[in-house]
N, C-alpha and C. Protein backbone atom coordinates (compact mmCIF):
# COMPACT_ATOMS: atom_id res chain seq x y z
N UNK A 1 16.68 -43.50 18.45
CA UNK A 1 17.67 -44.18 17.63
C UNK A 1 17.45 -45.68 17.75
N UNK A 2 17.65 -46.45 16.66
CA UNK A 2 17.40 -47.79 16.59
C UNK A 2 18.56 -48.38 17.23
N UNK A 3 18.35 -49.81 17.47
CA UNK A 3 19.52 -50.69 17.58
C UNK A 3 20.32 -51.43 15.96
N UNK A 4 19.61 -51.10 15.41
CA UNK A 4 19.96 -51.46 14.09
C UNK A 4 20.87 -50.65 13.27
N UNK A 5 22.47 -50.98 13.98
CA UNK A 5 23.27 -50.16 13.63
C UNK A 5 23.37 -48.87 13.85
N UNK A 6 22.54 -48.15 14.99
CA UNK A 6 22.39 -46.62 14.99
C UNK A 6 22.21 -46.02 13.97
N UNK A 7 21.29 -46.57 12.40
CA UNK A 7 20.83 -45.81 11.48
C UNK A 7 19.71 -45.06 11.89
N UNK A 8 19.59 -43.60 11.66
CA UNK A 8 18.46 -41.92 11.52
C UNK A 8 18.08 -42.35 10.75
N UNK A 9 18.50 -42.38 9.17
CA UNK A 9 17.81 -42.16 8.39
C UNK A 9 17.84 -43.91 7.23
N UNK A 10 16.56 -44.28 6.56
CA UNK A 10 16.98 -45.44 6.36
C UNK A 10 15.78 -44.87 4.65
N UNK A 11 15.93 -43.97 4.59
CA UNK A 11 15.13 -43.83 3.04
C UNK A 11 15.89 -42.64 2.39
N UNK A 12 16.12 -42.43 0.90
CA UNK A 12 16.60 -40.81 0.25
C UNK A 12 15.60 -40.05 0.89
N UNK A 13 16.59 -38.75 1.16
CA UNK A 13 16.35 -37.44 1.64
C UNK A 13 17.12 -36.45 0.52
N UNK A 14 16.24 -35.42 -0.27
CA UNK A 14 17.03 -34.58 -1.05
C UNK A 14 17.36 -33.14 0.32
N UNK A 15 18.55 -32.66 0.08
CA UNK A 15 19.12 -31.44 0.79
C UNK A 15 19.86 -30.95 -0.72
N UNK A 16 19.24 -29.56 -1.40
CA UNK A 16 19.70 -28.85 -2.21
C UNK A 16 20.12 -29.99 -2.99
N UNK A 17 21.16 -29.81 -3.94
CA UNK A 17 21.18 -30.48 -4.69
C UNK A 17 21.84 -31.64 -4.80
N UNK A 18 22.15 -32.28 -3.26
CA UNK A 18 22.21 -33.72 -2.78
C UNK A 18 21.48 -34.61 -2.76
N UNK A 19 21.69 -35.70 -2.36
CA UNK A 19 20.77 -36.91 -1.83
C UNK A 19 21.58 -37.68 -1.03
N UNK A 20 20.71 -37.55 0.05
CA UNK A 20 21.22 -38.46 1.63
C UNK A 20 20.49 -39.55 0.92
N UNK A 21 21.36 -40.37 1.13
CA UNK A 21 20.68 -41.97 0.97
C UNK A 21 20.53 -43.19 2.41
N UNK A 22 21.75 -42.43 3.50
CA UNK A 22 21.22 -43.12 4.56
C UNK A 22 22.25 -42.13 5.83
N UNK A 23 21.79 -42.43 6.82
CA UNK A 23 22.52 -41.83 7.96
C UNK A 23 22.97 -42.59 9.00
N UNK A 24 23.56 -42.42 9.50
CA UNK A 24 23.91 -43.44 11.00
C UNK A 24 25.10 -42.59 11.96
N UNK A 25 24.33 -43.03 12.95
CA UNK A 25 25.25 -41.93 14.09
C UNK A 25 26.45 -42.91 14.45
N UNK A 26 27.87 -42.32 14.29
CA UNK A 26 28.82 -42.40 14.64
C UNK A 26 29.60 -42.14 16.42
N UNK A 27 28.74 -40.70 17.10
CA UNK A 27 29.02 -40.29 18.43
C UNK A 27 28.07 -39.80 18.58
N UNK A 28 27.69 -39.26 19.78
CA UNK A 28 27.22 -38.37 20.83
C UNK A 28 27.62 -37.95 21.92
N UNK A 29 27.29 -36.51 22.08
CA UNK A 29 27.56 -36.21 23.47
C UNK A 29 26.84 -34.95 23.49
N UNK A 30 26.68 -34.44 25.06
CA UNK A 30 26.03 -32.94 24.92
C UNK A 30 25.98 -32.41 24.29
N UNK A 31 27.60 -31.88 23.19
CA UNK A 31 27.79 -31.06 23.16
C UNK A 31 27.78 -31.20 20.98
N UNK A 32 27.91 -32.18 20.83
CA UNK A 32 28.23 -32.93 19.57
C UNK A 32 27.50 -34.06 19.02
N UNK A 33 27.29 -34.24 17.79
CA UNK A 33 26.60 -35.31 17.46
C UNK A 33 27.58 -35.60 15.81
N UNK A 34 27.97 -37.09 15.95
CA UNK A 34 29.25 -36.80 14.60
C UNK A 34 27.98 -38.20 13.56
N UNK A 35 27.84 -37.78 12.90
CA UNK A 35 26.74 -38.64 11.76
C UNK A 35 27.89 -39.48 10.31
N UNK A 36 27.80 -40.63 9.66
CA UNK A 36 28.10 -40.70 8.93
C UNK A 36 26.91 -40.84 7.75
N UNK A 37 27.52 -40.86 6.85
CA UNK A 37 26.48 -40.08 5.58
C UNK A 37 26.39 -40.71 4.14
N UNK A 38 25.99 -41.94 3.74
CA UNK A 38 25.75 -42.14 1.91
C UNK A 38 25.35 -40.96 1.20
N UNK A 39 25.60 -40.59 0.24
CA UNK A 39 25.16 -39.71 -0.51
C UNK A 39 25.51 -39.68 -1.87
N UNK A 40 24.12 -39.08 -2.75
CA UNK A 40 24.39 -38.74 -3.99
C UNK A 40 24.48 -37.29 -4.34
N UNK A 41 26.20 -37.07 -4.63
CA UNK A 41 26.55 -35.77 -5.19
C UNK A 41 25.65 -35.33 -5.93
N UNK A 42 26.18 -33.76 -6.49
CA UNK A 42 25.26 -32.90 -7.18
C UNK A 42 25.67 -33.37 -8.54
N UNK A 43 27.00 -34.28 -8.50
CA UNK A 43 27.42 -34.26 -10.55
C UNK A 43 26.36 -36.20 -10.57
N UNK A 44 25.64 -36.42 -9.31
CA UNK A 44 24.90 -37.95 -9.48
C UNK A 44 26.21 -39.24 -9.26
N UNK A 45 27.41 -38.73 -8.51
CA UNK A 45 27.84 -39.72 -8.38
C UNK A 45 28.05 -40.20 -6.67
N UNK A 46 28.11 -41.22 -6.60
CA UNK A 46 27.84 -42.03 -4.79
C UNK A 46 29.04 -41.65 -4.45
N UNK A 47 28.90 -41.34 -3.00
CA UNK A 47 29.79 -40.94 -2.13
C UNK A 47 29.42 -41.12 -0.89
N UNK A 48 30.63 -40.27 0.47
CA UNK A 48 30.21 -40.19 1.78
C UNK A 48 30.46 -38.91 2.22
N UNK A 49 29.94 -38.81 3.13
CA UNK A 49 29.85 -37.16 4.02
C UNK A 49 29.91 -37.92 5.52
N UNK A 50 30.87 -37.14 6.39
CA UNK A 50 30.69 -37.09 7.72
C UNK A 50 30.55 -35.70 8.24
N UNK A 51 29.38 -35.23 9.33
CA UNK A 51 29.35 -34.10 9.20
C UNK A 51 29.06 -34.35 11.27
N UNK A 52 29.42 -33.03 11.78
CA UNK A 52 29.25 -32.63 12.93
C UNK A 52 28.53 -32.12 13.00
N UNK A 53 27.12 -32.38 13.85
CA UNK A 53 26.27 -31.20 14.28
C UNK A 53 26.62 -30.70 15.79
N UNK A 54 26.79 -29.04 15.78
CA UNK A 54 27.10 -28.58 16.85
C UNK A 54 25.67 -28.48 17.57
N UNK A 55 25.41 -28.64 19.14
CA UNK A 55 24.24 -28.61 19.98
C UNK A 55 24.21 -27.24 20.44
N UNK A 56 24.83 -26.34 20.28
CA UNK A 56 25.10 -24.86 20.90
C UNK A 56 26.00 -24.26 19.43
N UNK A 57 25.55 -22.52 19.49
CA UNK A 57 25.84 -21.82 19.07
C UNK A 57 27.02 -20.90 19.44
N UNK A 58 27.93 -20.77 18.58
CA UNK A 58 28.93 -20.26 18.89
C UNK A 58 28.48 -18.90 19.07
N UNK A 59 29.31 -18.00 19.85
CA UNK A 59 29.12 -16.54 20.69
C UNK A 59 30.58 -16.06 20.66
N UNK A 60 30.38 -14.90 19.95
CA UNK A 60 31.84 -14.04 20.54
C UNK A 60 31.33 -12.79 20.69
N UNK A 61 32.52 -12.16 21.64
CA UNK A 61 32.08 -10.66 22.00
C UNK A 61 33.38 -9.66 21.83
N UNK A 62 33.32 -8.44 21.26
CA UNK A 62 34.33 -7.67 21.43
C UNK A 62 33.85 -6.52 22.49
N UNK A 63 34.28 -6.49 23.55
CA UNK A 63 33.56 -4.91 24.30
C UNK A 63 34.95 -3.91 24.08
N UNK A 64 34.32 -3.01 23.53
CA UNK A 64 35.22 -1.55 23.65
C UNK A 64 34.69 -0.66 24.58
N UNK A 65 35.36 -0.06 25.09
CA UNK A 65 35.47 0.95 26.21
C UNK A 65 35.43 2.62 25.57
N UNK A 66 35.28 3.29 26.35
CA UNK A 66 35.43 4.59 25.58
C UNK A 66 36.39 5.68 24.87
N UNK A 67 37.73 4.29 25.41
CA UNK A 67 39.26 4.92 25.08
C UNK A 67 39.57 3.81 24.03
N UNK A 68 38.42 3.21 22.89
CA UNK A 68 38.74 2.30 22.37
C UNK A 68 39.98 1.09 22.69
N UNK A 69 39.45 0.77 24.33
CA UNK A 69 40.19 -0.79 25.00
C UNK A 69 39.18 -1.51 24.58
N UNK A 70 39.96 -3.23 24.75
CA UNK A 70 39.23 -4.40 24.63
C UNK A 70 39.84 -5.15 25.40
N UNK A 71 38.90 -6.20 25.21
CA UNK A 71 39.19 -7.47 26.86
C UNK A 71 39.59 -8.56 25.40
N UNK A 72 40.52 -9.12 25.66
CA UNK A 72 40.74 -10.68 25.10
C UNK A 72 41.39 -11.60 26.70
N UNK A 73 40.69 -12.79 26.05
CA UNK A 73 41.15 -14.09 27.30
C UNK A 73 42.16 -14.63 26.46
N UNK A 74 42.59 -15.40 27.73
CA UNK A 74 43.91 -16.47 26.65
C UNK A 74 43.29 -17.66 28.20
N UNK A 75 43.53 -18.37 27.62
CA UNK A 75 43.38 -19.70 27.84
C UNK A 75 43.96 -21.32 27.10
N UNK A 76 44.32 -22.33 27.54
CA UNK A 76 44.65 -23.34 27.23
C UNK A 76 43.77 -24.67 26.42
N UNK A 77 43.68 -24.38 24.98
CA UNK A 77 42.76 -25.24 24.15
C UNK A 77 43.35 -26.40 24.45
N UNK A 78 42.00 -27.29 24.72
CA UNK A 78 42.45 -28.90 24.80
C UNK A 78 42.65 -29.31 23.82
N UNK A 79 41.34 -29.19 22.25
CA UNK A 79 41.45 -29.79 21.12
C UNK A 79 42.77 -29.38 20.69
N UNK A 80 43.08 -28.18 20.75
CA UNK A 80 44.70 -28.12 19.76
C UNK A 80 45.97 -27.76 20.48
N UNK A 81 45.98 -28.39 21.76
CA UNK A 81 47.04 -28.47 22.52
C UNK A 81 47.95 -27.38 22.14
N UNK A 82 47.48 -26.00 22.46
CA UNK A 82 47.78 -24.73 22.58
C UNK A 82 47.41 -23.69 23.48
N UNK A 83 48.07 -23.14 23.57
CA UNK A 83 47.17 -21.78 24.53
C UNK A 83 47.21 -20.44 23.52
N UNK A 84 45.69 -20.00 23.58
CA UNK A 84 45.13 -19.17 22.63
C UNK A 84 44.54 -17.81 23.31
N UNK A 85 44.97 -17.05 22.39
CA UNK A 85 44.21 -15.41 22.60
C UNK A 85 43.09 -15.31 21.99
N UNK A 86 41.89 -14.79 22.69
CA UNK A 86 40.43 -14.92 22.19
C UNK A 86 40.13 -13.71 22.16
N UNK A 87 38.88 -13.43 21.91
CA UNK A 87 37.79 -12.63 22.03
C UNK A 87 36.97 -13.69 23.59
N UNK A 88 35.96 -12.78 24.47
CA UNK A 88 35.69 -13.59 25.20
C UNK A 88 34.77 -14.53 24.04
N UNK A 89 34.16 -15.50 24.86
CA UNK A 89 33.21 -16.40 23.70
C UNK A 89 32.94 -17.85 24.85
N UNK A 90 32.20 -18.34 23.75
CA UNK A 90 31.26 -19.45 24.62
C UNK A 90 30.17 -20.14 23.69
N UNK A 91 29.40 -20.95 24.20
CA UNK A 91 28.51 -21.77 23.67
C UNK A 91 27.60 -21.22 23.76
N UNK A 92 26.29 -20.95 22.99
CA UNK A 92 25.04 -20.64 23.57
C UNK A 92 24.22 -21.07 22.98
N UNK A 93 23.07 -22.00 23.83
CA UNK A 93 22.12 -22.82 23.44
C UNK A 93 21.25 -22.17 22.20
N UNK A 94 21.02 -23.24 21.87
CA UNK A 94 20.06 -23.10 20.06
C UNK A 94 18.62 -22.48 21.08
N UNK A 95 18.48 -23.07 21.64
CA UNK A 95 17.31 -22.48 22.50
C UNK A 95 16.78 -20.58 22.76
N UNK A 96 18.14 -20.54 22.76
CA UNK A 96 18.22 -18.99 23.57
C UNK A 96 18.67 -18.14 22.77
N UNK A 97 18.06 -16.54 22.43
CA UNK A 97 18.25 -15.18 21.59
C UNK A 97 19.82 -15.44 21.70
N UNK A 98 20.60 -14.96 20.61
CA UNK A 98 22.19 -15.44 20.73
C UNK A 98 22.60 -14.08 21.65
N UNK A 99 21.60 -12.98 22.09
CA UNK A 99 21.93 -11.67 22.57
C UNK A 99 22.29 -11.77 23.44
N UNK A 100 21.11 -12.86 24.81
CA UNK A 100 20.81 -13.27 25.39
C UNK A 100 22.36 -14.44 25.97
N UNK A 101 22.89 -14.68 24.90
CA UNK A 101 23.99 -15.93 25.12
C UNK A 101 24.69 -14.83 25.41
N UNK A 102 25.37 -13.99 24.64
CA UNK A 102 26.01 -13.08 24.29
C UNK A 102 26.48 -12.79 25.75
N UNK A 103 25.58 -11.87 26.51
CA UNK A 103 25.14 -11.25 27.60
C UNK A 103 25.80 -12.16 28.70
N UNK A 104 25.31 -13.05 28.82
CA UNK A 104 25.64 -13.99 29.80
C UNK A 104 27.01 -14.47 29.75
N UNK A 105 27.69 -14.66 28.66
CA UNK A 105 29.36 -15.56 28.29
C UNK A 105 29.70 -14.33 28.51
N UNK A 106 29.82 -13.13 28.39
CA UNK A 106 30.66 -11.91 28.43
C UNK A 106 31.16 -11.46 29.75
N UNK A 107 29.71 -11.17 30.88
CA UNK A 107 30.14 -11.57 32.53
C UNK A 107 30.22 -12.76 32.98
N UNK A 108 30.11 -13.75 32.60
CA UNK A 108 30.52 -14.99 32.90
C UNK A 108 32.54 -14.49 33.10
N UNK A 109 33.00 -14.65 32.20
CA UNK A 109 33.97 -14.42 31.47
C UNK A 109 35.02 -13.61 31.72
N UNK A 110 34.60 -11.98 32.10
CA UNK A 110 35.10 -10.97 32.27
C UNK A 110 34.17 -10.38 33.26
N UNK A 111 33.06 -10.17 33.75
CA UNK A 111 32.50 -9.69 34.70
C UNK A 111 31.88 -8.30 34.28
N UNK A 112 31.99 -8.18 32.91
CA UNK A 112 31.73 -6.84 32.47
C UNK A 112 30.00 -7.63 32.11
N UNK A 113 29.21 -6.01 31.95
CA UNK A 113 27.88 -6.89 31.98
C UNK A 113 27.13 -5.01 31.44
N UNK A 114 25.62 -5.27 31.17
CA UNK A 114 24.84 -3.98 30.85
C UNK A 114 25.48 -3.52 29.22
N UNK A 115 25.07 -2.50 28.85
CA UNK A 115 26.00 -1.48 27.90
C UNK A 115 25.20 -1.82 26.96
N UNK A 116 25.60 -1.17 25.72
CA UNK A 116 25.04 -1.36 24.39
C UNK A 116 25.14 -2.51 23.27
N UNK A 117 24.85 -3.47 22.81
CA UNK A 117 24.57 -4.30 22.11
C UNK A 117 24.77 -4.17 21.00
N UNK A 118 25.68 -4.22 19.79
CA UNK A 118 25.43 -4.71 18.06
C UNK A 118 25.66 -5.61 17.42
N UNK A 119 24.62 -7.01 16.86
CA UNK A 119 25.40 -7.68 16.16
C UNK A 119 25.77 -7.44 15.13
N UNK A 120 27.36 -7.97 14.95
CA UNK A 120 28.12 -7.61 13.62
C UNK A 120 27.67 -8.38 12.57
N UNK A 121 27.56 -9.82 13.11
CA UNK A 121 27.02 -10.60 12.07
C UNK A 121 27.26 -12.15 12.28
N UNK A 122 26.57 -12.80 11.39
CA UNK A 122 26.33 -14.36 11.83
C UNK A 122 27.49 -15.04 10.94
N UNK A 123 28.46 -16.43 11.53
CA UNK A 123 29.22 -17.13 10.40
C UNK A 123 29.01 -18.42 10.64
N UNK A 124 29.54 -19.14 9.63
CA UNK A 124 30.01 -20.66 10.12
C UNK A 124 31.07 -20.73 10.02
N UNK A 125 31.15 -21.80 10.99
CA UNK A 125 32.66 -21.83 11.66
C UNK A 125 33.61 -22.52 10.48
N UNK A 126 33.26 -23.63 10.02
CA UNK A 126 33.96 -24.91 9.05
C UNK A 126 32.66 -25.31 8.19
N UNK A 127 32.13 -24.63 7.38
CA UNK A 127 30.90 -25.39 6.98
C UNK A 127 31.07 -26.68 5.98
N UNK A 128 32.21 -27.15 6.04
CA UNK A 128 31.79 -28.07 4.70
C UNK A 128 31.68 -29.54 5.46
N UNK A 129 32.15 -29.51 6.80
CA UNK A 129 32.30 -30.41 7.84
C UNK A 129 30.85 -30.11 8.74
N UNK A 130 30.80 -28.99 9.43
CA UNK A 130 30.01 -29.02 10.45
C UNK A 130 28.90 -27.95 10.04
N UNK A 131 27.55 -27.70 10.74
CA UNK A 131 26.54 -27.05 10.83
C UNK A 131 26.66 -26.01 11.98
N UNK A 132 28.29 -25.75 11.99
CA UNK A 132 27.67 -25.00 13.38
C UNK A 132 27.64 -23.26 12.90
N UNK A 133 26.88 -22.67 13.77
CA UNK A 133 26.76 -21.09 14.07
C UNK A 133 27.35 -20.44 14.41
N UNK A 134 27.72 -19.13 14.22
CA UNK A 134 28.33 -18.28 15.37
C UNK A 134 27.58 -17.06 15.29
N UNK A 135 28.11 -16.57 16.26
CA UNK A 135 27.00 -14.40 16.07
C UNK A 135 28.19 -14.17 16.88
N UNK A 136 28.28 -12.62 16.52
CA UNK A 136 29.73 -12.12 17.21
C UNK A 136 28.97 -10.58 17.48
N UNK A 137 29.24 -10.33 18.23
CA UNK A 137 28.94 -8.85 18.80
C UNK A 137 30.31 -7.97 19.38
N UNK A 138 29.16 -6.77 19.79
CA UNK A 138 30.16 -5.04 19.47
C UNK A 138 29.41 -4.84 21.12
N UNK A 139 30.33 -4.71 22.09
CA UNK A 139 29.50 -4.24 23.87
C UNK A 139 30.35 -3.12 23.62
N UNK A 140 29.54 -1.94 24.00
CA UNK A 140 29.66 -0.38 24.72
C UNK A 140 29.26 -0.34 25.85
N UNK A 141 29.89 0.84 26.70
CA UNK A 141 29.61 1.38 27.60
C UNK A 141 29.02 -0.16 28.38
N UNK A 142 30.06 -0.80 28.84
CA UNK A 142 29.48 -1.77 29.78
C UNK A 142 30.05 -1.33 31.56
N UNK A 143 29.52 -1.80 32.41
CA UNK A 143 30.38 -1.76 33.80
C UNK A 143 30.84 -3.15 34.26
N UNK A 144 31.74 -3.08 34.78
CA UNK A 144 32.77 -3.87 35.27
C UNK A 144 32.19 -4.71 36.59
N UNK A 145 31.93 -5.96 36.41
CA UNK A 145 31.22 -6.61 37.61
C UNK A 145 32.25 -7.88 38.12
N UNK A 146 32.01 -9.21 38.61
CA UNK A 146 32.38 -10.51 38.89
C UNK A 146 32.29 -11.35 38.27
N UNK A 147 33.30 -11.78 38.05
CA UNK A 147 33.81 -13.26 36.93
C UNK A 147 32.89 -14.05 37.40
N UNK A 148 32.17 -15.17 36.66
CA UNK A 148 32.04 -16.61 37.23
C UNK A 148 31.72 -17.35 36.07
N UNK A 149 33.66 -17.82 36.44
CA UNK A 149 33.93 -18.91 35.66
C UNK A 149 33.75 -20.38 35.88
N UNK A 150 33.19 -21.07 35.08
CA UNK A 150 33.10 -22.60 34.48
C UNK A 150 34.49 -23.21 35.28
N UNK A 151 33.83 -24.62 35.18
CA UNK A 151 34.92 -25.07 35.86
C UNK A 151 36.25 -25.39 34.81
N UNK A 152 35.87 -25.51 33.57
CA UNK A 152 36.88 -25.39 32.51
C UNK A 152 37.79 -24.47 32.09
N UNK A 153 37.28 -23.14 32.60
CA UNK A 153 37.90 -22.12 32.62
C UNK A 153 38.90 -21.66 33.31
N UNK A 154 39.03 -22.18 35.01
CA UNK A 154 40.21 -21.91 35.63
C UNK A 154 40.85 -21.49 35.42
N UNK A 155 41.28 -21.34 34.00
CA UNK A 155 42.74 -21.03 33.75
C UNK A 155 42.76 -19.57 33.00
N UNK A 156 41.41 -19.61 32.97
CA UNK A 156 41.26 -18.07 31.82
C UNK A 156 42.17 -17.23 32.38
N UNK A 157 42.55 -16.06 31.86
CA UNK A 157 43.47 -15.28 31.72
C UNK A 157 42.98 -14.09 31.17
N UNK A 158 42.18 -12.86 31.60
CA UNK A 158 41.54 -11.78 31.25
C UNK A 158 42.60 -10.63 30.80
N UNK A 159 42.60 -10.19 30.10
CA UNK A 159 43.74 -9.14 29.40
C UNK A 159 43.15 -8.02 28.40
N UNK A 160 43.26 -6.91 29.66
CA UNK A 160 42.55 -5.40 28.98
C UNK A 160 43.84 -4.53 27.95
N UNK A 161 43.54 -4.12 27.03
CA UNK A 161 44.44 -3.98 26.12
C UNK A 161 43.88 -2.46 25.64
N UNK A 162 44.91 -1.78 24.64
CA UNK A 162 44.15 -0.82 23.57
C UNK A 162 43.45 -1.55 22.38
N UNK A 163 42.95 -1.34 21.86
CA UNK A 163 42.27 -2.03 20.88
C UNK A 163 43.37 -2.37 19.78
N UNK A 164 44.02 -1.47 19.04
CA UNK A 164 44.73 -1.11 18.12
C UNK A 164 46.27 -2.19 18.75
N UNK A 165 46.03 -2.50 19.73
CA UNK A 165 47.44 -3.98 20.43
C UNK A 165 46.71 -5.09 19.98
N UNK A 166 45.08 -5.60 20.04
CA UNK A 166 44.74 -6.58 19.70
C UNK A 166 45.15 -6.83 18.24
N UNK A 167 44.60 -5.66 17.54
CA UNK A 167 45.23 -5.62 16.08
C UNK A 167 46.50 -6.00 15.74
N UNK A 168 47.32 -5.56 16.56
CA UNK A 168 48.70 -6.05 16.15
C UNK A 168 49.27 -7.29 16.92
N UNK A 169 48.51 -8.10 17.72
CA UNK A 169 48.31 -9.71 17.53
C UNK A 169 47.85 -10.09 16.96
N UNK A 170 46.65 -9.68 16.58
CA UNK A 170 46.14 -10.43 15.43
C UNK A 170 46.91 -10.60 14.26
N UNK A 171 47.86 -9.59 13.22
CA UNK A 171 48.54 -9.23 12.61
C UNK A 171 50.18 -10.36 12.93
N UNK A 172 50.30 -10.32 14.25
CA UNK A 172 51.79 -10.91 14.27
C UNK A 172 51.38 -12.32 14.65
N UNK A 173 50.37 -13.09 14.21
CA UNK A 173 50.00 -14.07 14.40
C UNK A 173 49.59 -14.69 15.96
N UNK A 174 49.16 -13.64 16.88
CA UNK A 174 49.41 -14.24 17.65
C UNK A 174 47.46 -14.61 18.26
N UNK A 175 46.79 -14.58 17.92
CA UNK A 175 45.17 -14.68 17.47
C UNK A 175 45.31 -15.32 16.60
N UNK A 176 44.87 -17.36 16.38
CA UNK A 176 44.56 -17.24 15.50
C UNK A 176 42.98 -17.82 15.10
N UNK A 177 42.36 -17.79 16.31
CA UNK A 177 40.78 -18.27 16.33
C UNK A 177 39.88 -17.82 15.45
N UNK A 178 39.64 -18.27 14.52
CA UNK A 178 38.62 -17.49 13.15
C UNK A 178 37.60 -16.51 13.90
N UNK A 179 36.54 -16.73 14.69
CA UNK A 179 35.42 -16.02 15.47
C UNK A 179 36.20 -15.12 15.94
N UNK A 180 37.52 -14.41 16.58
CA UNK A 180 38.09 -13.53 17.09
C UNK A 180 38.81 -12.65 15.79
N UNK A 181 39.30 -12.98 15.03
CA UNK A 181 40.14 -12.39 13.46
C UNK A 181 39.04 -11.82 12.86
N UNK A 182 37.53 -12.67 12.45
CA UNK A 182 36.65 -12.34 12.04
C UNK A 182 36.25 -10.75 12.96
N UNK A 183 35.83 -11.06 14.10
CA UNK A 183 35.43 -10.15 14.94
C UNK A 183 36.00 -8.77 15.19
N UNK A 184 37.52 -8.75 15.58
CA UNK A 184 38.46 -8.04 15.31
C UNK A 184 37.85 -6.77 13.94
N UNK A 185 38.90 -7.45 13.19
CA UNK A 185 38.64 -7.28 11.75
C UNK A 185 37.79 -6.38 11.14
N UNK A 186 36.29 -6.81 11.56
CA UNK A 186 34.90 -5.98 11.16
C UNK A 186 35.01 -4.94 12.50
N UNK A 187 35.04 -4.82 13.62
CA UNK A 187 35.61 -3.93 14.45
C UNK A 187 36.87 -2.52 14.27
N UNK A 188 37.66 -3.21 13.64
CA UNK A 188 38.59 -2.46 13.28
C UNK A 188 38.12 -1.21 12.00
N UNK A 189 37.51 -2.13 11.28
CA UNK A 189 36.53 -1.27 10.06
C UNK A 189 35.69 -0.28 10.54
N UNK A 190 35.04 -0.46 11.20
CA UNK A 190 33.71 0.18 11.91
C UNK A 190 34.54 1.65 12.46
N UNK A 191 35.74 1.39 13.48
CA UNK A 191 36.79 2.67 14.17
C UNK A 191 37.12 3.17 12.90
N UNK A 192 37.51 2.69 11.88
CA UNK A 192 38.09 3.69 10.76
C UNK A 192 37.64 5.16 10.28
């Protein structure tokens, strides 16, 4: 990155039927990179875009059990000064198979670990703002091992349920994390 204003990009770049006309980084951090953006719309008229690039891939997991149970966490969101019912979930590096993330945030998390693997499917989270990813998966037949939680996590809150109770949080509003509703949701379809 230059000193010259923290401008990336200093020539047009076409993306589909845009035109970046210049870029300049706004933040950084591990975990985030926030860009501001000139651009020529698709109808040719000048504008701006600020967009987030996420550095990690979003991960969620639903594990069902053989009496169709599931694990949701609840924990205390900083960004929206709430405490939220999840699916477990986590970051997982652009680097690494999201299976592979998957695997790891799930006993991280809950301590459950092994079993059968399906991804349901890939989303974005907010795309008109950010670039980020998610993959959400289906764990069977897993066994029950040792938490080891992040130091952010402290507070997690592991909660084995029937499946068909998650549903009816989800339903009475009490889920309202898109990657977990999403996840849910296509889960619930699949038992039908």
């Amino acid at each position: 990155m230059s000193d010259d204003n923290n401008d990336l990009v200093k020539h047009p770049i076409k993306i589909g039927p845009w035109q970046r006309q210049s870029q300049t980084s706004v933040y950084d951090n591990p975990w985030i990179a926030l860009t501001h953006e000139e651009v020529i719309t698709p109808s040719g008229s000048s504008g701006i875009y600020g967009k987030v690039h996420f550095k990690n891939r979003a991960i969620g997991i639903i594990p069902l059990d053989e009496n169709n149970h599931t694990v949701l966490v609840g924990q205390y969101r900083y960004a929206l000064d709430e405490y939220s019912w999840e699916i477990p979930m986590g970051g997982g590096s652009l680097e690494q198979e999201p299976l592979d993330c998957a695997q790891r945030e799930l006993r991280e998390e809950t301590g459950l670990h092994g079993g059968d693997w399906q991804q349901l499917f890939k989303l974005h989270t907010s795309n008109s703002v950010t670039d980020e990813q998610g993959y959400v998966f289906l764990a069977r037949n897993l066994q029950q091992g040792e938490q080891a939680l992040e130091d952010t996590e402290s507070d997690l809150v592991v909660k084995h349920l029937p499946f068909s109770e998650a549903i009816a949080m989800l339903e009475r509003g009490e889920i309202t994390d898109v990657i977990s509703i999403a996840g849910l949701l296509a889960v619930e379809k699949i038992l039908r």
